[in-house]
PDB file of N, CA and C in Angstrom:
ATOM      1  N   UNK A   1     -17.995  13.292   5.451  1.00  0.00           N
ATOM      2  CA  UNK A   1     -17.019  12.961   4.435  1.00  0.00           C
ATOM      3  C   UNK A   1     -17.262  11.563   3.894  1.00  0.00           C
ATOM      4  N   UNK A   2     -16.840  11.421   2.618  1.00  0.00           N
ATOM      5  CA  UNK A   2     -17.448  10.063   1.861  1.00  0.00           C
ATOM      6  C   UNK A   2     -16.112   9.205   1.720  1.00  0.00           C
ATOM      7  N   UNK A   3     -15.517   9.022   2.794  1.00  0.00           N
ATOM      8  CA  UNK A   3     -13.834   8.514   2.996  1.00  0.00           C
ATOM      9  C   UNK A   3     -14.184   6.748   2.719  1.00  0.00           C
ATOM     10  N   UNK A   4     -13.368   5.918   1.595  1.00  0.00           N
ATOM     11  CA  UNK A   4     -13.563   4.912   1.019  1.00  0.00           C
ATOM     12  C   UNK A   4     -12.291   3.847   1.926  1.00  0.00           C
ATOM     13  N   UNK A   5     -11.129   4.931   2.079  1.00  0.00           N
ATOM     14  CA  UNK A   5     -10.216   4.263   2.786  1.00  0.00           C
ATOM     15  C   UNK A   5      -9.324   4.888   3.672  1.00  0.00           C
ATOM     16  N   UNK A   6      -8.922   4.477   5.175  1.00  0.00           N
ATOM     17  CA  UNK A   6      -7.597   5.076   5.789  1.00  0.00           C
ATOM     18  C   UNK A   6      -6.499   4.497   5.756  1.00  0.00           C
ATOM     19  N   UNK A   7      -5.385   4.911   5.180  1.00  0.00           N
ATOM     20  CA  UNK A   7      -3.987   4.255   5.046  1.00  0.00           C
ATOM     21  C   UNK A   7      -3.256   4.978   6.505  1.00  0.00           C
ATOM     22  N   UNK A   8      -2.138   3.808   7.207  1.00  0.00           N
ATOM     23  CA  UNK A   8      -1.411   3.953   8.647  1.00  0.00           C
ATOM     24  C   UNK A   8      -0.544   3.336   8.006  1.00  0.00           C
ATOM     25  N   UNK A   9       0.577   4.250   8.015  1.00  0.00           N
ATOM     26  CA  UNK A   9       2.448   4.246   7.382  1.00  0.00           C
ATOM     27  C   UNK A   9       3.030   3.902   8.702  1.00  0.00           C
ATOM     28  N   UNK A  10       4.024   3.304   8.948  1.00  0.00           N
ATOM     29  CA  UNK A  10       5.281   2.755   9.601  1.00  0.00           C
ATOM     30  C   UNK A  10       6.566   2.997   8.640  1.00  0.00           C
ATOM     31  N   UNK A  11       6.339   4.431   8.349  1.00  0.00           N
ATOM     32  CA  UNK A  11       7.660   4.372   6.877  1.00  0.00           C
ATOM     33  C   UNK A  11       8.854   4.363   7.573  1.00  0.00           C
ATOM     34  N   UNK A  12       9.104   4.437   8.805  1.00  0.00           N
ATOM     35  CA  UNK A  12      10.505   4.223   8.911  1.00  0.00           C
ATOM     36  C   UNK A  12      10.999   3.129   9.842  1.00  0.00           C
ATOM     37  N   UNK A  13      10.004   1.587  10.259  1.00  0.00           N
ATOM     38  CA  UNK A  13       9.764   0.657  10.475  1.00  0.00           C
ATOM     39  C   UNK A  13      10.464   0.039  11.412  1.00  0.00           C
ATOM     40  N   UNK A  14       9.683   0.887  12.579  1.00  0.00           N
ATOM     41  CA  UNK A  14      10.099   1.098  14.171  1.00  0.00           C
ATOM     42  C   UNK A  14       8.793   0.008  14.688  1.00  0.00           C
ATOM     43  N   UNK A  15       7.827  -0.154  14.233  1.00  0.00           N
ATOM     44  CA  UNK A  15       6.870  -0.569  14.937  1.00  0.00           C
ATOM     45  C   UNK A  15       6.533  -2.045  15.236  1.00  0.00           C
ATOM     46  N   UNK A  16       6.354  -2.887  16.451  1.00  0.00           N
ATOM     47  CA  UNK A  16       6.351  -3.711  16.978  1.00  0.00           C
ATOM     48  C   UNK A  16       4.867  -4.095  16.223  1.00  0.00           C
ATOM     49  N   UNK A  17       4.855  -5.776  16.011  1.00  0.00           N
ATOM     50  CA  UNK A  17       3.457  -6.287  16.158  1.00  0.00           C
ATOM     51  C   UNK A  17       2.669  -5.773  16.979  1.00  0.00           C
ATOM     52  N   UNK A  18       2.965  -6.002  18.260  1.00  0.00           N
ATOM     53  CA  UNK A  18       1.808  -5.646  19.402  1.00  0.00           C
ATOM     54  C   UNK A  18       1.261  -4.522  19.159  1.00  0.00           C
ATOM     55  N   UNK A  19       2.311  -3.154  18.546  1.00  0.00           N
ATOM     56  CA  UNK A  19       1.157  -1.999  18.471  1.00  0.00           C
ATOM     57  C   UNK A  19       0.862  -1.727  17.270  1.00  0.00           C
ATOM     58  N   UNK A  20       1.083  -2.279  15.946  1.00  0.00           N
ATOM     59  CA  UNK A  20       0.441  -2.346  14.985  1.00  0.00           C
ATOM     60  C   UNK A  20      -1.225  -3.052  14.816  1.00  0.00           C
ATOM     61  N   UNK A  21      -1.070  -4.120  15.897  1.00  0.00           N
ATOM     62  CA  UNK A  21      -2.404  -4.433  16.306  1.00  0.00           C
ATOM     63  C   UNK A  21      -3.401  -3.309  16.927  1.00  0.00           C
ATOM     64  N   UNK A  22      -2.720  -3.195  17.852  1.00  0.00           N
ATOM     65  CA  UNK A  22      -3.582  -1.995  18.743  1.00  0.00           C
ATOM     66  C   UNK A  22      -3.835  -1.043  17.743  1.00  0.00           C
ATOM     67  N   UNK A  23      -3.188  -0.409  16.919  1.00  0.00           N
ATOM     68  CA  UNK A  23      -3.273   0.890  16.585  1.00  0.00           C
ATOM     69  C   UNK A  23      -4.276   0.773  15.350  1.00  0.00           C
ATOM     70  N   UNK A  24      -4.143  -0.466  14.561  1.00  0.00           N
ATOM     71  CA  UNK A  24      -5.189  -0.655  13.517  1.00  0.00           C
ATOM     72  C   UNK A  24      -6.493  -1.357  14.027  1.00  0.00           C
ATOM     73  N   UNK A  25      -6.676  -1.817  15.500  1.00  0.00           N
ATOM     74  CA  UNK A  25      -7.856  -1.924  16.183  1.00  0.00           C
ATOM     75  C   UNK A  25      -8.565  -0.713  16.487  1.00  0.00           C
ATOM     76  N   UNK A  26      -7.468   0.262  17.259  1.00  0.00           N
ATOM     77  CA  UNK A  26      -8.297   1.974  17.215  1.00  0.00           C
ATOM     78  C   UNK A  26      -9.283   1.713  16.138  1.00  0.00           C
ATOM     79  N   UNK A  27      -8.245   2.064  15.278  1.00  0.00           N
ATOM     80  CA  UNK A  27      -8.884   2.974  14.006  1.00  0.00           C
ATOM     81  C   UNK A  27      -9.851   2.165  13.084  1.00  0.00           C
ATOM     82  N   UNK A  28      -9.961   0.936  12.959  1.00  0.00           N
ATOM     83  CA  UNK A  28     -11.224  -0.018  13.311  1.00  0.00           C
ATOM     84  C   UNK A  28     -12.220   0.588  13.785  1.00  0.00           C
ATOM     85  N   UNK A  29     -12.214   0.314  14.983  1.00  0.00           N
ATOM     86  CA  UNK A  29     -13.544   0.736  16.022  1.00  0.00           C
ATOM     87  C   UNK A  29     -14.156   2.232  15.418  1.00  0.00           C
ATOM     88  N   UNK A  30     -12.731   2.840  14.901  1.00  0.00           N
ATOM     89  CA  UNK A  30     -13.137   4.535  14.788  1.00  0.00           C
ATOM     90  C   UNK A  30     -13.991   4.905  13.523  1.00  0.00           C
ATOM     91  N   UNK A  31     -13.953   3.534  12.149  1.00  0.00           N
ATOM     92  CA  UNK A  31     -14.738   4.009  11.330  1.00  0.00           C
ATOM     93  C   UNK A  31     -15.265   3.216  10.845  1.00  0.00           C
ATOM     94  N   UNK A  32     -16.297   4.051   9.760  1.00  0.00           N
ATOM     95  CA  UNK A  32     -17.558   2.922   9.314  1.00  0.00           C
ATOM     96  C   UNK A  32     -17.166   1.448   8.549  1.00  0.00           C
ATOM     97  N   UNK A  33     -16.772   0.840   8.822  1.00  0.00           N
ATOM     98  CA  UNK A  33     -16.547  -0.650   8.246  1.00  0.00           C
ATOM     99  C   UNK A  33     -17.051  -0.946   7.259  1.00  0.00           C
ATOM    100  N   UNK A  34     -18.158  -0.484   6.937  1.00  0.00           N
ATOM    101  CA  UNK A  34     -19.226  -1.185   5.697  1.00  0.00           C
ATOM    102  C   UNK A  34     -18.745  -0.188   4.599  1.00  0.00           C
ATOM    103  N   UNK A  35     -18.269   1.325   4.730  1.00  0.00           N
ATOM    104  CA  UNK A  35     -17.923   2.079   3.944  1.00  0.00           C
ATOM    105  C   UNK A  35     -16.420   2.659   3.908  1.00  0.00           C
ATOM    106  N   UNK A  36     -15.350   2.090   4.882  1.00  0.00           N
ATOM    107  CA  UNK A  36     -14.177   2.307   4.828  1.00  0.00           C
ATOM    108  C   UNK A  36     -13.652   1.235   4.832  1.00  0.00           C
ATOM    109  N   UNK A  37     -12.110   1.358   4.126  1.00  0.00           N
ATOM    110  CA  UNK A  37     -10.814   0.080   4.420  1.00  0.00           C
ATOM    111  C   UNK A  37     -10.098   0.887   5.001  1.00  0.00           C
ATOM    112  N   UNK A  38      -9.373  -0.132   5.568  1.00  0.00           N
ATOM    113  CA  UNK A  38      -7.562  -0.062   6.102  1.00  0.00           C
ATOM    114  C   UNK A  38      -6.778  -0.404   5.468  1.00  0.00           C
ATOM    115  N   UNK A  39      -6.152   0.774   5.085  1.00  0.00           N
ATOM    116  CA  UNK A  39      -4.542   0.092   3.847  1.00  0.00           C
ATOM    117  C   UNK A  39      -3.367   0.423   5.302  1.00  0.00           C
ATOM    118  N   UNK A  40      -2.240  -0.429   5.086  1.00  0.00           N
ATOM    119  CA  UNK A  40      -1.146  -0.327   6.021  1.00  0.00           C
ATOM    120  C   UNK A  40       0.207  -0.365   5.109  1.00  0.00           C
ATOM    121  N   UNK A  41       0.764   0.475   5.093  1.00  0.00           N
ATOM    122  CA  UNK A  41       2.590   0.684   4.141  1.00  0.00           C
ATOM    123  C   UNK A  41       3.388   0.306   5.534  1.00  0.00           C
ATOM    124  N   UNK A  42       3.896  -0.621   5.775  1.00  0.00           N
ATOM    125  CA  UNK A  42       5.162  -1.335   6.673  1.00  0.00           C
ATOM    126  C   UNK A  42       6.388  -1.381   6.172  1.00  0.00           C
ATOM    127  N   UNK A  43       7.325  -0.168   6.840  1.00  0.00           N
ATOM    128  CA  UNK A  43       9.123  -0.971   6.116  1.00  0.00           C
ATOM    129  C   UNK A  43       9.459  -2.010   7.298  1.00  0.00           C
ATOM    130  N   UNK A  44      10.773  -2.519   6.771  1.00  0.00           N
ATOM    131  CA  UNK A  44      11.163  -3.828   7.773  1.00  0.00           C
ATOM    132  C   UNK A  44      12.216  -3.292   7.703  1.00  0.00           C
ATOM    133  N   UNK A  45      12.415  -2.260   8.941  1.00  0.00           N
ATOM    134  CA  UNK A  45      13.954  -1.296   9.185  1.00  0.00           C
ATOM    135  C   UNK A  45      14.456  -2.275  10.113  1.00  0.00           C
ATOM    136  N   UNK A  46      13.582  -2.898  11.137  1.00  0.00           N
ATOM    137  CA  UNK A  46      13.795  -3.615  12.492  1.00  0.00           C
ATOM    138  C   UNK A  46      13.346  -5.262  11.848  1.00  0.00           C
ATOM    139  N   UNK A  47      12.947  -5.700  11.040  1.00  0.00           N
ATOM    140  CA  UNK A  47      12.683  -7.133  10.800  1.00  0.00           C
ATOM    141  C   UNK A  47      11.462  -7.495  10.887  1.00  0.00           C
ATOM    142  N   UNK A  48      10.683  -6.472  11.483  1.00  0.00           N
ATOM    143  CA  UNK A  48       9.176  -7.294  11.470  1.00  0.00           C
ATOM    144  C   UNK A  48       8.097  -6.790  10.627  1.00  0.00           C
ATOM    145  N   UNK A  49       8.071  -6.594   9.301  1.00  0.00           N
ATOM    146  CA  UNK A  49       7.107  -6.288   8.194  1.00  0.00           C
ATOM    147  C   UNK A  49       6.597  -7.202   8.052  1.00  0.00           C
ATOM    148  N   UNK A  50       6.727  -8.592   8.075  1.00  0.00           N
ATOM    149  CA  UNK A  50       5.887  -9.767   7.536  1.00  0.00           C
ATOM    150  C   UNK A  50       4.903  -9.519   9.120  1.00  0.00           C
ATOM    151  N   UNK A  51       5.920 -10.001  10.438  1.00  0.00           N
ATOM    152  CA  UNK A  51       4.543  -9.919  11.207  1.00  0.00           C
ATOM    153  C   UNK A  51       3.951  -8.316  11.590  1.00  0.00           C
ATOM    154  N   UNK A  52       4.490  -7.814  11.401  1.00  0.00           N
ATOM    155  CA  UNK A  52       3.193  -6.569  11.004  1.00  0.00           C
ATOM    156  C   UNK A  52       2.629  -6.678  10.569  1.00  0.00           C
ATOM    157  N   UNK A  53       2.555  -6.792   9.068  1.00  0.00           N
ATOM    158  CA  UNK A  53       1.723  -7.179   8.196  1.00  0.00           C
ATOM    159  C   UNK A  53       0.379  -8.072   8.896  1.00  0.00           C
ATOM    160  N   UNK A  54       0.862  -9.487   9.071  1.00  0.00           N
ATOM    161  CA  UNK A  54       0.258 -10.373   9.816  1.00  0.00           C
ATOM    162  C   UNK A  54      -1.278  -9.815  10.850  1.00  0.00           C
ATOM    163  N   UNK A  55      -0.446  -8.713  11.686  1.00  0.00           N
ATOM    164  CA  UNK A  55      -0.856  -8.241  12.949  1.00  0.00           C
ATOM    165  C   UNK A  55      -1.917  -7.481  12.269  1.00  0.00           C
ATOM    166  N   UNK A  56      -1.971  -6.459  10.936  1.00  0.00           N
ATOM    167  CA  UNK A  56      -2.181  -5.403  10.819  1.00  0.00           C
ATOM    168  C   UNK A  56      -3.838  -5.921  10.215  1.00  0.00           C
ATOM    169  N   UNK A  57      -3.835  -7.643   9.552  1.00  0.00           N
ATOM    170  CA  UNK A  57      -4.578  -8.254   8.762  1.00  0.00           C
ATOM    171  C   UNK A  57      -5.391  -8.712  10.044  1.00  0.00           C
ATOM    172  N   UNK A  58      -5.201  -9.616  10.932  1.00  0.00           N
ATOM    173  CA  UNK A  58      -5.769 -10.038  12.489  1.00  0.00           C
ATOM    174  C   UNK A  58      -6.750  -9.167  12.961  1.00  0.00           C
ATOM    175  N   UNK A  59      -6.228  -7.376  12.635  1.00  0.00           N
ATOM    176  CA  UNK A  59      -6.791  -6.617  13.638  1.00  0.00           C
ATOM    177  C   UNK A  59      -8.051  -6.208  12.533  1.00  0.00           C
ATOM    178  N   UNK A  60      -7.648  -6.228  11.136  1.00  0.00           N
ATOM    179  CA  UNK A  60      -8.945  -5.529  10.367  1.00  0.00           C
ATOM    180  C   UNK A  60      -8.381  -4.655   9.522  1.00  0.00           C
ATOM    181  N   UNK A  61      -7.245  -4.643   8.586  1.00  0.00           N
ATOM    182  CA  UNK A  61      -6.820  -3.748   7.722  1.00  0.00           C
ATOM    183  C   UNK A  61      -7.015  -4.488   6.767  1.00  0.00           C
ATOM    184  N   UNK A  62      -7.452  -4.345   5.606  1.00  0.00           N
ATOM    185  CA  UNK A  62      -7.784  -4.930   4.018  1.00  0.00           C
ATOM    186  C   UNK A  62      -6.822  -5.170   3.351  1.00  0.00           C
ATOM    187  N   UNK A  63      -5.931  -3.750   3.159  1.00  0.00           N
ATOM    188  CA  UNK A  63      -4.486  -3.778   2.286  1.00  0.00           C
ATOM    189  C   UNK A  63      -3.504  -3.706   2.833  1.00  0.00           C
ATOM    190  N   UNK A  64      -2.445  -4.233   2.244  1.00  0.00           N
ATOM    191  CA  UNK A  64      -1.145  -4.601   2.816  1.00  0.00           C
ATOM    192  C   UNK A  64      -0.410  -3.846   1.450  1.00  0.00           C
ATOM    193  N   UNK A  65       0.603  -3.236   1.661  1.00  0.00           N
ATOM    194  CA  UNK A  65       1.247  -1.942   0.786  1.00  0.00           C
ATOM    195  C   UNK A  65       2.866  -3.876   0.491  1.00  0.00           C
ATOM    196  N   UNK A  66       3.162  -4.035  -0.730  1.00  0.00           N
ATOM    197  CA  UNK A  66       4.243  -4.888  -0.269  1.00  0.00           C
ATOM    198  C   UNK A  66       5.095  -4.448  -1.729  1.00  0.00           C
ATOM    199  N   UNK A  67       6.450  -5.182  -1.885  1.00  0.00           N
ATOM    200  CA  UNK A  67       7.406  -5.058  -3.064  1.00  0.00           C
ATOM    201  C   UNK A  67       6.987  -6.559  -3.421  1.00  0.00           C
ATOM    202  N   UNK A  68       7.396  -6.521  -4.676  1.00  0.00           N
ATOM    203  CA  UNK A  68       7.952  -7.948  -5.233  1.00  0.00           C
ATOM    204  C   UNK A  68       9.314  -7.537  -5.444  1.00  0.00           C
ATOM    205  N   UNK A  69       9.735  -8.801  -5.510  1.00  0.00           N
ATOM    206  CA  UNK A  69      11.677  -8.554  -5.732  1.00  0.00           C
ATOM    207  C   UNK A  69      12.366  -7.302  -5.485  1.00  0.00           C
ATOM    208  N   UNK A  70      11.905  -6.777  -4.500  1.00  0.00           N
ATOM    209  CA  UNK A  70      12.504  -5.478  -4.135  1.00  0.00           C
ATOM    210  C   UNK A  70      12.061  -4.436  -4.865  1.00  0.00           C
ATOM    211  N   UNK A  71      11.434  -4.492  -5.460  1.00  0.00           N
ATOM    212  CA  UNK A  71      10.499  -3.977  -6.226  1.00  0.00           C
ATOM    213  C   UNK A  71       9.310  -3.002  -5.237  1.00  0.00           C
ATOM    214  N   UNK A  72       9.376  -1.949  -5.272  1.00  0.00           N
ATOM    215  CA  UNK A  72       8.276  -1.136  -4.363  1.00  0.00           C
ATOM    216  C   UNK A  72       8.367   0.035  -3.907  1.00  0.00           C
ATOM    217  N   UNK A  73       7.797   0.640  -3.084  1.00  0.00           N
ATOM    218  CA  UNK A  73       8.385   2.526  -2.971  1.00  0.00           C
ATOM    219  C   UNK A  73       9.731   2.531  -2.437  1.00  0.00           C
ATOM    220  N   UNK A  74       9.769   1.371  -1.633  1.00  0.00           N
ATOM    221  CA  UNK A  74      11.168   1.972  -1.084  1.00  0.00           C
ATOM    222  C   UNK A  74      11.533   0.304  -0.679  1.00  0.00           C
ATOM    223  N   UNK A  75      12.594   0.072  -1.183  1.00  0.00           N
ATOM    224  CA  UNK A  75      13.600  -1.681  -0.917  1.00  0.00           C
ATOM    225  C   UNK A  75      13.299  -1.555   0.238  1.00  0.00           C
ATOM    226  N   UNK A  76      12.614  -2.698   0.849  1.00  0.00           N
ATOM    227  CA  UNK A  76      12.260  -2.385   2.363  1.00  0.00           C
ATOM    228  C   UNK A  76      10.858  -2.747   2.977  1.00  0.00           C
ATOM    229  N   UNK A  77      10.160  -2.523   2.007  1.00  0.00           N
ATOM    230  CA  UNK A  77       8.710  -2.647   2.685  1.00  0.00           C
ATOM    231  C   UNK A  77       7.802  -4.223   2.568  1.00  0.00           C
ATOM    232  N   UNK A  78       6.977  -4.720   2.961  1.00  0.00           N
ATOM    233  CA  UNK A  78       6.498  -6.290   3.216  1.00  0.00           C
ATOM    234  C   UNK A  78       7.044  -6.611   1.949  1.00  0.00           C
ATOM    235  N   UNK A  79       7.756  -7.433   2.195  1.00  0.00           N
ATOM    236  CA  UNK A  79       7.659  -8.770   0.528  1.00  0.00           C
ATOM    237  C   UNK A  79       6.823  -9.783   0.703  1.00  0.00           C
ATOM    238  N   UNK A  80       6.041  -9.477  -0.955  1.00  0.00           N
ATOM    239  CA  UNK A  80       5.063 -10.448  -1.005  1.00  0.00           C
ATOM    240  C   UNK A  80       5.021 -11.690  -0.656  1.00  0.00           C
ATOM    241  N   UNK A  81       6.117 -12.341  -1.407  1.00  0.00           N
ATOM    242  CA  UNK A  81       6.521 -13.865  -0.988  1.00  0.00           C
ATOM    243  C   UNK A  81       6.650 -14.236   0.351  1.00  0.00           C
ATOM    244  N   UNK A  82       6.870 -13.571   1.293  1.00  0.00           N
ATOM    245  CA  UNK A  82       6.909 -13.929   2.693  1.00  0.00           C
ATOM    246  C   UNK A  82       6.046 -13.956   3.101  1.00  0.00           C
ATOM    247  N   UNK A  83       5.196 -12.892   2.676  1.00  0.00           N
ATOM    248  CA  UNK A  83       4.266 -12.619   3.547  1.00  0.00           C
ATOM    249  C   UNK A  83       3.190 -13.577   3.056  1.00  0.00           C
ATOM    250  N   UNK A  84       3.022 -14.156   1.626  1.00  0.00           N
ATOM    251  CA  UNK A  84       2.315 -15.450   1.551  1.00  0.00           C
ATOM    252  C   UNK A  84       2.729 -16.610   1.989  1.00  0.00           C
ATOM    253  N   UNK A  85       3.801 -16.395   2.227  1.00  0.00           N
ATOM    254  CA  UNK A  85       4.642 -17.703   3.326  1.00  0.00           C
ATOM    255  C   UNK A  85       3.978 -17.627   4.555  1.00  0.00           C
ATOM    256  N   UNK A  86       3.597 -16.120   5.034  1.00  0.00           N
ATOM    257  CA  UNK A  86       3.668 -16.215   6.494  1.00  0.00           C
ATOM    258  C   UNK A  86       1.736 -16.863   6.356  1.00  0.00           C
ATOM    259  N   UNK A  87       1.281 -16.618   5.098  1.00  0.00           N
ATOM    260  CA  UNK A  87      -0.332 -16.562   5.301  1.00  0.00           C
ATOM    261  C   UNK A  87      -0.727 -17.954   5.068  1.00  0.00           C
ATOM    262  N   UNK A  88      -0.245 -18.250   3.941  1.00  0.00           N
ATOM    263  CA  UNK A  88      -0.272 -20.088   3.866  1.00  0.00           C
ATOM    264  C   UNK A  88      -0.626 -20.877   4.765  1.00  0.00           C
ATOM    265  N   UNK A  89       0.346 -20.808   5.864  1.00  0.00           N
ATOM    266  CA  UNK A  89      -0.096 -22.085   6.726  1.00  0.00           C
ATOM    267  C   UNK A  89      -1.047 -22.217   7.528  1.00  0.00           C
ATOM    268  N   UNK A  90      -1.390 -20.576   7.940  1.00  0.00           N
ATOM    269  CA  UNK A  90      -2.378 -19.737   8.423  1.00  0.00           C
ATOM    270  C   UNK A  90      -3.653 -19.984   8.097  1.00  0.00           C
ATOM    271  N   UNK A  91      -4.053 -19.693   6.477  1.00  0.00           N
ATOM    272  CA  UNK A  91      -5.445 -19.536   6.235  1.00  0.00           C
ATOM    273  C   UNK A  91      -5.001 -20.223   4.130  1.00  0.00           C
ATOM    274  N   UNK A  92      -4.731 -21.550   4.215  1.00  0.00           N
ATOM    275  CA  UNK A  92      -4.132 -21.831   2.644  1.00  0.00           C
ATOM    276  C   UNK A  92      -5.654 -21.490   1.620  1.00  0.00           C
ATOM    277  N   UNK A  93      -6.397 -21.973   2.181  1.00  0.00           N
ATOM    278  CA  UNK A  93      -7.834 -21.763   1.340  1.00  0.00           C
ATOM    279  C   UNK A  93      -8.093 -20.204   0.977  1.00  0.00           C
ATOM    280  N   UNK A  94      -8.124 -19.414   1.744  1.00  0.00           N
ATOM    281  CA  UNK A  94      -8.254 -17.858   1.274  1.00  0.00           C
ATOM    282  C   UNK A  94      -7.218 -17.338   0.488  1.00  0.00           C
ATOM    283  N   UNK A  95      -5.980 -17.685   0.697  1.00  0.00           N
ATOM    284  CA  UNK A  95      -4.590 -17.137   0.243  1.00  0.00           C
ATOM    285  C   UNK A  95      -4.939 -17.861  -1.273  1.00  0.00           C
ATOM    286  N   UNK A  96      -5.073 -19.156  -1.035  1.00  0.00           N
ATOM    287  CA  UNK A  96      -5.199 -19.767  -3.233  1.00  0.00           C
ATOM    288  C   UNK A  96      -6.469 -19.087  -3.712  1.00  0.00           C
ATOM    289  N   UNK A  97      -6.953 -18.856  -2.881  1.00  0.00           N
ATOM    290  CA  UNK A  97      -8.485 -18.240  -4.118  1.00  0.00           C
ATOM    291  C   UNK A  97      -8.010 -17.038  -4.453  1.00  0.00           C
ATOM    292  N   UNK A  98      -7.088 -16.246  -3.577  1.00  0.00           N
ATOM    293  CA  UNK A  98      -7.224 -14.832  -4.362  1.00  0.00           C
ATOM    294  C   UNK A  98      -5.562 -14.568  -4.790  1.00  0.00           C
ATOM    295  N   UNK A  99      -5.151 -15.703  -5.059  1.00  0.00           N
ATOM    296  CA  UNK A  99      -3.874 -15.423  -5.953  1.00  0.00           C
ATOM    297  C   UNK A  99      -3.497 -16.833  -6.653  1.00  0.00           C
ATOM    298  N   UNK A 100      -2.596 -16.907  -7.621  1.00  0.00           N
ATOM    299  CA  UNK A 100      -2.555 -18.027  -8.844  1.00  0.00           C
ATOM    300  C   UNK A 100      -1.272 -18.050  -8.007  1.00  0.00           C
ATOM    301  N   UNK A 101      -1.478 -19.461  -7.127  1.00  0.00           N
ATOM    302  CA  UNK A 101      -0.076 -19.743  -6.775  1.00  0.00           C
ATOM    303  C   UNK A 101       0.686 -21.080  -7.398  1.00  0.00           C
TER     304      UNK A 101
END
């Protein structure tokens, strides 16, 4: 199969950092890197979409599914602004090159 990307949903946003790591490390290891991404859709039912998010980027997922202003599939899922809050202090040089902040 000529698979370009695997997307891993948390749509009803039960899932802890710790196994959002693990689980997007699996599935890492499980495919070709040079010819697949990792997209991840996170709601924040429980509060932790930003560090999911976070976790989901650490382990090797490319895309991050997010709203602007509540703006997105469903009121609920990573907001952007945080989550460049959470990346900023983190990594500021990668975060300004690939967005006009």
């Amino acid at each position: 199969l000529d698979i370009a990307r695997v997307g891993i949903a948390d749509t009803v946003g039960i899932a802890a950092p710790d196994q959002v790591y693990k689980l997007v490390s699996q599935v890492q290891s499980a495919i070709n890197t040079d010819k697949c991404d990792i997209e991840i859709h996170l709601h924040n039912d429980t509060g932790c979409a930003i560090a999911n998010a976070y976790m989901a980027i650490k382990a090797g997922a490319k895309y991050i599914d997010t709203c602007v202003l509540g703006i997105g599939e469903r009121n609920g899922i990573v907001p952007l602004g945080g989550f460049l809050s959470r990346m900023i202090p983190i990594n500021k040089e990668y975060v300004t090159s690939k967005y006009k902040l």
